[in-house]
N, C-alpha and C. Protein backbone atom coordinates (compact mmCIF):
# COMPACT_ATOMS: atom_id res chain seq x y z
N UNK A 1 -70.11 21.83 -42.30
CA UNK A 1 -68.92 22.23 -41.57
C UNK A 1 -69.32 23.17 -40.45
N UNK A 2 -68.88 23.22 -39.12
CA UNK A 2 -69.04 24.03 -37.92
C UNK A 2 -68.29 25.12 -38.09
N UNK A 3 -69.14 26.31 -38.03
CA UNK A 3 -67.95 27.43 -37.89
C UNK A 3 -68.11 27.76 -36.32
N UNK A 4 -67.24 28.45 -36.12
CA UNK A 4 -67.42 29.18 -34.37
C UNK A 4 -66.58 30.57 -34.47
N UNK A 5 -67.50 31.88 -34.84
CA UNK A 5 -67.09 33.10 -34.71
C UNK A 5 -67.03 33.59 -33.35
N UNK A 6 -67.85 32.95 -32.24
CA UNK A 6 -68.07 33.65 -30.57
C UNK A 6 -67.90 32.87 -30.43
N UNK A 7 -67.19 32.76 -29.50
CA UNK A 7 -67.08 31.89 -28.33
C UNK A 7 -67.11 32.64 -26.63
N UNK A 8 -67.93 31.82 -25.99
CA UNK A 8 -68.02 32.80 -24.98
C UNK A 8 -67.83 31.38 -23.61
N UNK A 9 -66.86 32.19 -22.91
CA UNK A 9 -66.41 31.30 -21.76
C UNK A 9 -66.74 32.17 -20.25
N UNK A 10 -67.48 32.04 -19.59
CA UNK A 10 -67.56 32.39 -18.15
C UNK A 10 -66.41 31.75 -17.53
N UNK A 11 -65.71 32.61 -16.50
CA UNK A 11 -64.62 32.96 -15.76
C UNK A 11 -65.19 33.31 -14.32
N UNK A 12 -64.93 31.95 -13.48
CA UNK A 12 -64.91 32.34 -11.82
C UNK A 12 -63.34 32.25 -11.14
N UNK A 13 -62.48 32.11 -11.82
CA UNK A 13 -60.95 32.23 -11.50
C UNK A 13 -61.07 31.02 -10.68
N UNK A 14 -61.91 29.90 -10.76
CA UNK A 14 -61.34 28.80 -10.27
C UNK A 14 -60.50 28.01 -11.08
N UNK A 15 -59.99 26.47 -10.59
CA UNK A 15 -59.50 25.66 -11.35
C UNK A 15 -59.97 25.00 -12.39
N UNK A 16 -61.11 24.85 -12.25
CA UNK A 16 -62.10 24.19 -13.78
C UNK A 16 -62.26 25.22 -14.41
N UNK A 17 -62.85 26.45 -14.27
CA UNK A 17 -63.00 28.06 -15.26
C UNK A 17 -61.56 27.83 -15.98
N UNK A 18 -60.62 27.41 -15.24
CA UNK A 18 -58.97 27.57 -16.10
C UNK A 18 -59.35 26.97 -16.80
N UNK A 19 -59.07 25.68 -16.29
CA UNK A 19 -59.31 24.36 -17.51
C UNK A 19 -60.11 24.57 -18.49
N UNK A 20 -61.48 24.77 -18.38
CA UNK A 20 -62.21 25.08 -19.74
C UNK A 20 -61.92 26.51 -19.89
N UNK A 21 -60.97 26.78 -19.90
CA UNK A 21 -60.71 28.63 -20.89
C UNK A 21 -59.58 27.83 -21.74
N UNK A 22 -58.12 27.00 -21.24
CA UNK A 22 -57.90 26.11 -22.32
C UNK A 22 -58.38 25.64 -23.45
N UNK A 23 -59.39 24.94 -23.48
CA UNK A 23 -60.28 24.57 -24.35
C UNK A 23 -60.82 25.89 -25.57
N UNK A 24 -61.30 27.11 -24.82
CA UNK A 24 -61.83 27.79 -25.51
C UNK A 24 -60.70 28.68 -26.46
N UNK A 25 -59.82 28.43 -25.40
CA UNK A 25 -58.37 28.97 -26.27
C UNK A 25 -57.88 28.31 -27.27
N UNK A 26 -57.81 26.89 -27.42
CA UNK A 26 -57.27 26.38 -28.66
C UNK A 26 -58.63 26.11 -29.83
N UNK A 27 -59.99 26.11 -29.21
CA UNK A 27 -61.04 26.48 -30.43
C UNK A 27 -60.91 28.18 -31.19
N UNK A 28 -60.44 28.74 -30.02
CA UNK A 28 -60.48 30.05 -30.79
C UNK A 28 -59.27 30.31 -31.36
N UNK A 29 -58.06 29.70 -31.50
CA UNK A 29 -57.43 29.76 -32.73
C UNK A 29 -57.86 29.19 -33.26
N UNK A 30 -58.19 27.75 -33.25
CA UNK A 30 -58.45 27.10 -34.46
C UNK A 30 -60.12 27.55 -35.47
N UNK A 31 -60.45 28.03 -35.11
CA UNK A 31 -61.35 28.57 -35.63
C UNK A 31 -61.28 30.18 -35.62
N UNK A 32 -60.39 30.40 -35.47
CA UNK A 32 -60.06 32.35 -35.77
C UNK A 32 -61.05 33.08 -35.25
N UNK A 33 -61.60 32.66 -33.71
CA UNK A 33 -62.91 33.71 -33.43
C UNK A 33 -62.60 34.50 -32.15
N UNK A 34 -63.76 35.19 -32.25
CA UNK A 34 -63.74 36.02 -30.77
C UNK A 34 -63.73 35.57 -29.93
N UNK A 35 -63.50 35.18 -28.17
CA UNK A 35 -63.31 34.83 -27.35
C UNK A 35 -63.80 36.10 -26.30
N UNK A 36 -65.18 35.69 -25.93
CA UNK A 36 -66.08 36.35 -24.41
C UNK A 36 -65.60 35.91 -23.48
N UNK A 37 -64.81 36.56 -22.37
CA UNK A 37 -64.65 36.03 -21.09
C UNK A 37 -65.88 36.81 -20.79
N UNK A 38 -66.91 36.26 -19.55
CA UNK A 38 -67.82 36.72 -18.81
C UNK A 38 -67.46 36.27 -16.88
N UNK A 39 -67.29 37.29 -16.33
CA UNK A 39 -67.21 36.97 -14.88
C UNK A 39 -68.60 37.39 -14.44
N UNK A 40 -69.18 36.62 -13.71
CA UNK A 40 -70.32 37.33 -12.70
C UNK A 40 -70.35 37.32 -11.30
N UNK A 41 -70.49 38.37 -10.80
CA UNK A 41 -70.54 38.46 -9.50
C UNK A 41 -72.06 38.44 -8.67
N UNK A 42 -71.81 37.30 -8.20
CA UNK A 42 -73.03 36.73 -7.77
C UNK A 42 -73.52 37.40 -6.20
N UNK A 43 -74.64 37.82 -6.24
CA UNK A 43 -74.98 37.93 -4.66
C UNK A 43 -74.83 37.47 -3.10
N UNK A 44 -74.27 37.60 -2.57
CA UNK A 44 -74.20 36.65 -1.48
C UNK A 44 -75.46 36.15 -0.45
N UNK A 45 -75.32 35.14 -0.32
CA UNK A 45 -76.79 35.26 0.46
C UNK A 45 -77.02 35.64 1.96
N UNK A 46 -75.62 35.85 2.25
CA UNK A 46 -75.80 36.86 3.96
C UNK A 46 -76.34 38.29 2.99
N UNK A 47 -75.97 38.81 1.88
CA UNK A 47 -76.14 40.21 1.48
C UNK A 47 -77.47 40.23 1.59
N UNK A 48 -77.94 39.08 0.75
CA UNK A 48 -79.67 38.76 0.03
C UNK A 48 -80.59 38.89 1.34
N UNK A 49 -80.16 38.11 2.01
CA UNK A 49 -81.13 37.50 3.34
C UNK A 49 -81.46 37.91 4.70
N UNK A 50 -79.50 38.22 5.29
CA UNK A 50 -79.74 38.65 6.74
C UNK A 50 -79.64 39.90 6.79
N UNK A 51 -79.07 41.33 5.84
CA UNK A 51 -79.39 42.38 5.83
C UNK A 51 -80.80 43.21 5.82
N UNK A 52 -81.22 43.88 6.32
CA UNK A 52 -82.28 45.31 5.86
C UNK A 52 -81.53 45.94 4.77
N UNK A 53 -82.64 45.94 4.18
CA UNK A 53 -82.48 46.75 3.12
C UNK A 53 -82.25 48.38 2.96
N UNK A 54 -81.26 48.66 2.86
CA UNK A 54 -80.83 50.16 3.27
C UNK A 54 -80.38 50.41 2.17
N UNK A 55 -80.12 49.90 1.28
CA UNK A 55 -78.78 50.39 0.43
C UNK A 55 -77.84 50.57 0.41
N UNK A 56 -77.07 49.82 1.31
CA UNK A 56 -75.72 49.28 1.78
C UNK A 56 -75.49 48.02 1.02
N UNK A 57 -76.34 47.65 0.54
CA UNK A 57 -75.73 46.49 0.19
C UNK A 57 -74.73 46.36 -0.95
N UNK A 58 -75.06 47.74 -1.69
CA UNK A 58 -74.12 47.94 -3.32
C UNK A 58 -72.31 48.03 -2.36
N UNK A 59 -72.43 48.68 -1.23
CA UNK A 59 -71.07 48.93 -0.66
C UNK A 59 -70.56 47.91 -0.73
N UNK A 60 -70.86 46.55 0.06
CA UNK A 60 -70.56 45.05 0.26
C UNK A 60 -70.16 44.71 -1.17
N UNK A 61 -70.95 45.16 -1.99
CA UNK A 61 -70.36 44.22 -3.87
C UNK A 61 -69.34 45.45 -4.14
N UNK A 62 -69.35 46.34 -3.83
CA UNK A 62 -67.79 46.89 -3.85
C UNK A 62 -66.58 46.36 -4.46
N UNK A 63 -65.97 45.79 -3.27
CA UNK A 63 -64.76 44.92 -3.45
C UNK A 63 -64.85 44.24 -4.28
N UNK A 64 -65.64 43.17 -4.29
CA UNK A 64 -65.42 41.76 -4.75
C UNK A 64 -65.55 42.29 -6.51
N UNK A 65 -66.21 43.31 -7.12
CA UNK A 65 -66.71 44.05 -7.92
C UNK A 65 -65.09 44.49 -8.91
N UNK A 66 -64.55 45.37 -7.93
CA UNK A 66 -63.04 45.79 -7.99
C UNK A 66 -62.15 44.58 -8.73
N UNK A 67 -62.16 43.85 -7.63
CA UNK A 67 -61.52 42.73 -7.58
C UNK A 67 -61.53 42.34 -9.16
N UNK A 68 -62.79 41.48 -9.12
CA UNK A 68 -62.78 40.67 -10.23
C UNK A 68 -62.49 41.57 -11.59
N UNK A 69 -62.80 42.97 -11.81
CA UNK A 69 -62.59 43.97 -12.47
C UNK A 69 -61.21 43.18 -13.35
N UNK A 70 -60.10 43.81 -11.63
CA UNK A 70 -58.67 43.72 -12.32
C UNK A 70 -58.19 42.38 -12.30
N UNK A 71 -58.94 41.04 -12.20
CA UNK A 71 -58.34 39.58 -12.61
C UNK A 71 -59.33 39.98 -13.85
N UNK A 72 -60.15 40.16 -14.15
CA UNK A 72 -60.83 39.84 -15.91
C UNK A 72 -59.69 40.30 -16.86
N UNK A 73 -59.66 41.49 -16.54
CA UNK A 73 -58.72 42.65 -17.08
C UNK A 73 -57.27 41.39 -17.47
N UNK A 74 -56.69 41.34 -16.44
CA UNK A 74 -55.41 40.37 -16.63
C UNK A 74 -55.97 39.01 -17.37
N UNK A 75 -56.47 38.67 -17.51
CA UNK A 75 -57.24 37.63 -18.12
C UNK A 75 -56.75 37.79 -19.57
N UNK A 76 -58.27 38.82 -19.99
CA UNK A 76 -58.38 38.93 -21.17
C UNK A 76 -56.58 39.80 -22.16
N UNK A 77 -55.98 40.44 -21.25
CA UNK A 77 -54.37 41.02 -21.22
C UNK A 77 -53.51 39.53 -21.94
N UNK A 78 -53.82 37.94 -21.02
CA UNK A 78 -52.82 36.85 -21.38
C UNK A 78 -53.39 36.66 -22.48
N UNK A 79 -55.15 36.37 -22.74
CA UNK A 79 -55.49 36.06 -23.93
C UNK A 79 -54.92 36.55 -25.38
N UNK A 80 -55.03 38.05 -25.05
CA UNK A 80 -54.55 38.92 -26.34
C UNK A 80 -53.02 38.63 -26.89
N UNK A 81 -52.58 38.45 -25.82
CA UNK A 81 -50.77 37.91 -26.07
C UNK A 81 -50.90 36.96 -26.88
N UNK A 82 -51.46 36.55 -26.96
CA UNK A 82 -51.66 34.99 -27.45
C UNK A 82 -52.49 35.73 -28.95
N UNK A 83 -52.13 35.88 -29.44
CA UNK A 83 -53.08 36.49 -30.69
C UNK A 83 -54.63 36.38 -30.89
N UNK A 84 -55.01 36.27 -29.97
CA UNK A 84 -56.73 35.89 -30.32
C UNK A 84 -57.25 36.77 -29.79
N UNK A 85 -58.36 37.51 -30.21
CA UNK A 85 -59.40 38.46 -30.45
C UNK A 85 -60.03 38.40 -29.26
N UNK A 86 -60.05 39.21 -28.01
CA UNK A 86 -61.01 38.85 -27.06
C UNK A 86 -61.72 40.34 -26.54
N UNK A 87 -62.78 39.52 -26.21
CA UNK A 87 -63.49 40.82 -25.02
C UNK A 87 -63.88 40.13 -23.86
N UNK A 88 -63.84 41.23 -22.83
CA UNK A 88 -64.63 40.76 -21.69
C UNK A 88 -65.69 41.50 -20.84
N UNK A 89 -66.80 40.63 -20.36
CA UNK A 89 -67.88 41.39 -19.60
C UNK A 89 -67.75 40.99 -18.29
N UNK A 90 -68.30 41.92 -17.46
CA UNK A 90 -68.28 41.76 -16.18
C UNK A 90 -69.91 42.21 -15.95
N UNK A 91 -70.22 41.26 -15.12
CA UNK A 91 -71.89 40.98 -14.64
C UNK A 91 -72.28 41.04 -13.19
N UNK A 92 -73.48 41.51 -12.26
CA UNK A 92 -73.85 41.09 -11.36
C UNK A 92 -75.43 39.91 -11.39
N UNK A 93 -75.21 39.18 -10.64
CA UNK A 93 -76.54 38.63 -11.09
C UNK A 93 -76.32 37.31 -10.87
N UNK A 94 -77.57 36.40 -11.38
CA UNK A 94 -77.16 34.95 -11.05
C UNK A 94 -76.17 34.38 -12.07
N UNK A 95 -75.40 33.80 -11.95
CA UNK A 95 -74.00 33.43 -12.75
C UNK A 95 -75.00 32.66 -14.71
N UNK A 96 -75.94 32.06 -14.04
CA UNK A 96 -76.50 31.38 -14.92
C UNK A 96 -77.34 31.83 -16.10
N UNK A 97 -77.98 32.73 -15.47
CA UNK A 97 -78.74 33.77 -16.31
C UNK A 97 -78.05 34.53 -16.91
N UNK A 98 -77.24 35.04 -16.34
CA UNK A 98 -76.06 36.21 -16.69
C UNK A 98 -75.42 35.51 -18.34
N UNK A 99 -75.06 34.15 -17.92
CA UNK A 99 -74.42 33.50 -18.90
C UNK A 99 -75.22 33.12 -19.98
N UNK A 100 -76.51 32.61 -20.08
CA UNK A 100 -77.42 32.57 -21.18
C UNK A 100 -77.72 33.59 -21.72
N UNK A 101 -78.14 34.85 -21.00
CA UNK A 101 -78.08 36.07 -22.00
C UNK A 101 -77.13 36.84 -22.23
N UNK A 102 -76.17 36.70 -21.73
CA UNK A 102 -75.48 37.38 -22.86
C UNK A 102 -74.77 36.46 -24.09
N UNK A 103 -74.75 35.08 -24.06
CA UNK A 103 -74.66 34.03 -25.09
C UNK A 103 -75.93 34.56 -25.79
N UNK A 104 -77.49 34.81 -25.54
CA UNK A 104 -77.96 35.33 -26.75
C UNK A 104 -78.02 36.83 -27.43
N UNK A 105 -78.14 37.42 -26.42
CA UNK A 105 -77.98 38.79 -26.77
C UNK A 105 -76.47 39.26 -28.08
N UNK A 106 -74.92 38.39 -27.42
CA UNK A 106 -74.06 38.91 -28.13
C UNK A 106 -73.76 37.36 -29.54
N UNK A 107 -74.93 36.94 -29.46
CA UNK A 107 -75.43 35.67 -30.34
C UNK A 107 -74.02 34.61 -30.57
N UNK A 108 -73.70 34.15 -29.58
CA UNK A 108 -72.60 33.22 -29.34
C UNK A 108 -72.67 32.09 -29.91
N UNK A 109 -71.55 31.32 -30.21
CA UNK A 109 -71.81 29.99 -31.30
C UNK A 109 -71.75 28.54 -30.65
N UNK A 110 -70.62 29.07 -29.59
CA UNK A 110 -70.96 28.15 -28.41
C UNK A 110 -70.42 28.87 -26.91
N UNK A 111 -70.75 28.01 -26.03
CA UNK A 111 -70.82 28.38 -24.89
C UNK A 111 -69.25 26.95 -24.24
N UNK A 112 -68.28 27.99 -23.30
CA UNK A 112 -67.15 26.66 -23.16
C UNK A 112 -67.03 27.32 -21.47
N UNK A 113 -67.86 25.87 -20.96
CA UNK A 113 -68.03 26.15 -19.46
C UNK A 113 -67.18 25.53 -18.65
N UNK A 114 -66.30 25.40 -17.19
CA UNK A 114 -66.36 24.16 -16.76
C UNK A 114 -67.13 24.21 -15.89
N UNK A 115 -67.09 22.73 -14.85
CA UNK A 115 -67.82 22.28 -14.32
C UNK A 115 -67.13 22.12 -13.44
N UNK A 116 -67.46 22.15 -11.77
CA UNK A 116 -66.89 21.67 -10.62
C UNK A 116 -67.13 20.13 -10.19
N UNK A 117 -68.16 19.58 -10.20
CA UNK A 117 -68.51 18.20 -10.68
C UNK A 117 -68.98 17.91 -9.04
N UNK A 118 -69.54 19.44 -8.52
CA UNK A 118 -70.20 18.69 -7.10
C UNK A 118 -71.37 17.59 -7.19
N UNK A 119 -71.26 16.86 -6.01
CA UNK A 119 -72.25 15.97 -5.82
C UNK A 119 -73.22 16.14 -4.74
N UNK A 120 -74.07 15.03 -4.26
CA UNK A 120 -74.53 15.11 -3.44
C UNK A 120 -75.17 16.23 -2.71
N UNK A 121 -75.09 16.67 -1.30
CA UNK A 121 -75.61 17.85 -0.78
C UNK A 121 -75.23 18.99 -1.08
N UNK A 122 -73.72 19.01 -1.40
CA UNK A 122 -73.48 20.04 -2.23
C UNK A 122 -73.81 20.85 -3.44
N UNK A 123 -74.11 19.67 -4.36
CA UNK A 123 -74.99 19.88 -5.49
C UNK A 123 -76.10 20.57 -4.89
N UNK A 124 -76.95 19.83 -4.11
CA UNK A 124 -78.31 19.90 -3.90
C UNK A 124 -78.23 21.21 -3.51
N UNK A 125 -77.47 22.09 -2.63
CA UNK A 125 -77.66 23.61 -1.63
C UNK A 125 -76.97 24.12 -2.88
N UNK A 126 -76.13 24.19 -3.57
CA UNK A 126 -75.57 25.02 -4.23
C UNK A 126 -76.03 25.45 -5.87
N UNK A 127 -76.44 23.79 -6.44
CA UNK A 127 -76.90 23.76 -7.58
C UNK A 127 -75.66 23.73 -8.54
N UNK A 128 -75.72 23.79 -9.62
CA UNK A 128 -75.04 23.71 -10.81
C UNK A 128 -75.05 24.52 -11.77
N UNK A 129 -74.35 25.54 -11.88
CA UNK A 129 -73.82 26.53 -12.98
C UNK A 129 -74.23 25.38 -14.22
N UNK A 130 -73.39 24.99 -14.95
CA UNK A 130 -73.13 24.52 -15.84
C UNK A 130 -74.24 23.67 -16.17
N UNK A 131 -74.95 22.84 -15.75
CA UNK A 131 -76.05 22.34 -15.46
C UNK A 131 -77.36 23.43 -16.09
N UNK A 132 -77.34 24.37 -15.51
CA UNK A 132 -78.63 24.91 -15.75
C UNK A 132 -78.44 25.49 -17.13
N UNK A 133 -76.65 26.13 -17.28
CA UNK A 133 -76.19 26.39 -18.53
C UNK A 133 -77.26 25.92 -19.73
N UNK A 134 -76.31 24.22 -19.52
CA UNK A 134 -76.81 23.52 -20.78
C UNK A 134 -78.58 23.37 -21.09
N UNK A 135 -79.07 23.03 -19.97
CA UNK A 135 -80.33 22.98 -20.24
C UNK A 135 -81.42 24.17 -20.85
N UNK A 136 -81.16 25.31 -20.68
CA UNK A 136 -81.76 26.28 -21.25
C UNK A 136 -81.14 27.32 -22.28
N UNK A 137 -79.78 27.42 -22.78
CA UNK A 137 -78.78 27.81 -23.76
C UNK A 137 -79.45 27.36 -24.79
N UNK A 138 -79.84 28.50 -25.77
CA UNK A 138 -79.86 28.17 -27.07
C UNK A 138 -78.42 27.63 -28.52
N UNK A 139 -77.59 28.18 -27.76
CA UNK A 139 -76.44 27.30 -28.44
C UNK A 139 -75.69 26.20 -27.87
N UNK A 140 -74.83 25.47 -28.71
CA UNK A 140 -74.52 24.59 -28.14
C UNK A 140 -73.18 24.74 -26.92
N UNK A 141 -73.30 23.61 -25.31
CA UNK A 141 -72.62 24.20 -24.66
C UNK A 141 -71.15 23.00 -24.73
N UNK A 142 -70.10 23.74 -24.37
CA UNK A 142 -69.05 22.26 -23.97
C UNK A 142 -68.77 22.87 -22.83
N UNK A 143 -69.18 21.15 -21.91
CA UNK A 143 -68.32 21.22 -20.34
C UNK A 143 -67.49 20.67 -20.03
N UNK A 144 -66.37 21.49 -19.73
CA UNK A 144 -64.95 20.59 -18.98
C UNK A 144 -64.65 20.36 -17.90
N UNK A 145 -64.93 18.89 -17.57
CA UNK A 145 -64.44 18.80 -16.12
C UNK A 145 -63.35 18.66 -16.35
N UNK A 146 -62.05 18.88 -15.16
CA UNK A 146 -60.92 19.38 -14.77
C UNK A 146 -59.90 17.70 -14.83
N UNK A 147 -58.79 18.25 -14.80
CA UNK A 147 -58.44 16.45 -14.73
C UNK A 147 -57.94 16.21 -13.36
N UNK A 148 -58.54 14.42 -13.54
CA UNK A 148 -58.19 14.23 -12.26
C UNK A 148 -59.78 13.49 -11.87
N UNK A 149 -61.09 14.46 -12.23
CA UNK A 149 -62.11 14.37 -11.58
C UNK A 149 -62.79 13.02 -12.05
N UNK A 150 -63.04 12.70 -11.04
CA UNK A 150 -63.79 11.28 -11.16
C UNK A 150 -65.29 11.47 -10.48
N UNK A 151 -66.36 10.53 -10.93
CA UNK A 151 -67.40 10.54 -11.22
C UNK A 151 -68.55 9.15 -10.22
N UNK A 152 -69.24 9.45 -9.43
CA UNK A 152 -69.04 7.88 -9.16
C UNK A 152 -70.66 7.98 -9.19
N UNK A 153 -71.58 6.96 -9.32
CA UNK A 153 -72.51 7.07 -10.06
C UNK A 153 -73.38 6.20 -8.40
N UNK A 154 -74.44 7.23 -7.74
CA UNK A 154 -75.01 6.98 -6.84
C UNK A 154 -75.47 5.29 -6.27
């Protein structure tokens, strides 16, 4: 029998992050567990690249820092309404890494990602969250693509 005490869902306040927090919402009643929202705030690469390094750059993650603060906050606020047990972390760093360790560190049972379902060049410059997720996650991951999304095979 599968139990699932953690569940841990990364949160970019897009439309697929919704969609698969659904998912993680009706596993975590049905399995009576904790529920990780994780947001990470990722570097920008004008911050990374075309700046000198002064130490200005923490000013620039400022906002966006703030920001995501008080949407996690409201987040994890609807979750609790809802009777289920949650916490949330807030991260800087690569979204991907961020998300594998703290799935091991806070020893998560599964990982409930979505997926944007880019293709092509997009894929290629941007890469894949969810993607790199699954491949190096020691637990098991579920990805939700969003509905609607279709798939078309090169």
């Amino acid at each position: 029998m599968i139990t699932l005490d953690r569940l841990l869902c990364p949160v970019d306040f897009s439309s697929p992050a919704h969609y698969a927090m659904g998912y993680a919402l009706n596993l975590a009643k049905e399995f009576n567990a904790t529920l990780m929202l994780l947001h990470v705030v990722e570097p920008s690469p004008a911050v990374s690249f075309l700046l000198p390094c002064t130490g200005d750059e923490q000013l620039l993650m400022e906002v966006p820092t703030a920001q995501s603060e008080a949407r996690l906050s409201a987040l994890v606020d609807e979750v609790r309404s809802q009777g289920i047990v949650a916490e949330s972390r807030l991260a800087e760093g690569l979204a991907h890494r961020e998300i594998i360790e703290l799935a091991r560190t806070w020893q998560a049972d599964m990982i409930v990602i979505g997926t944007h379902g880019r293709t092509g060049l997009t894929h290629a410059l941007m890469g894949s969250t969810a993607e790199k997720v699954v491949m190096k996650a020691r637990c098991p991951v579920l990805t939700v693509r969003p509905p609607g999304h279709t798939f078309t095979m090169p």
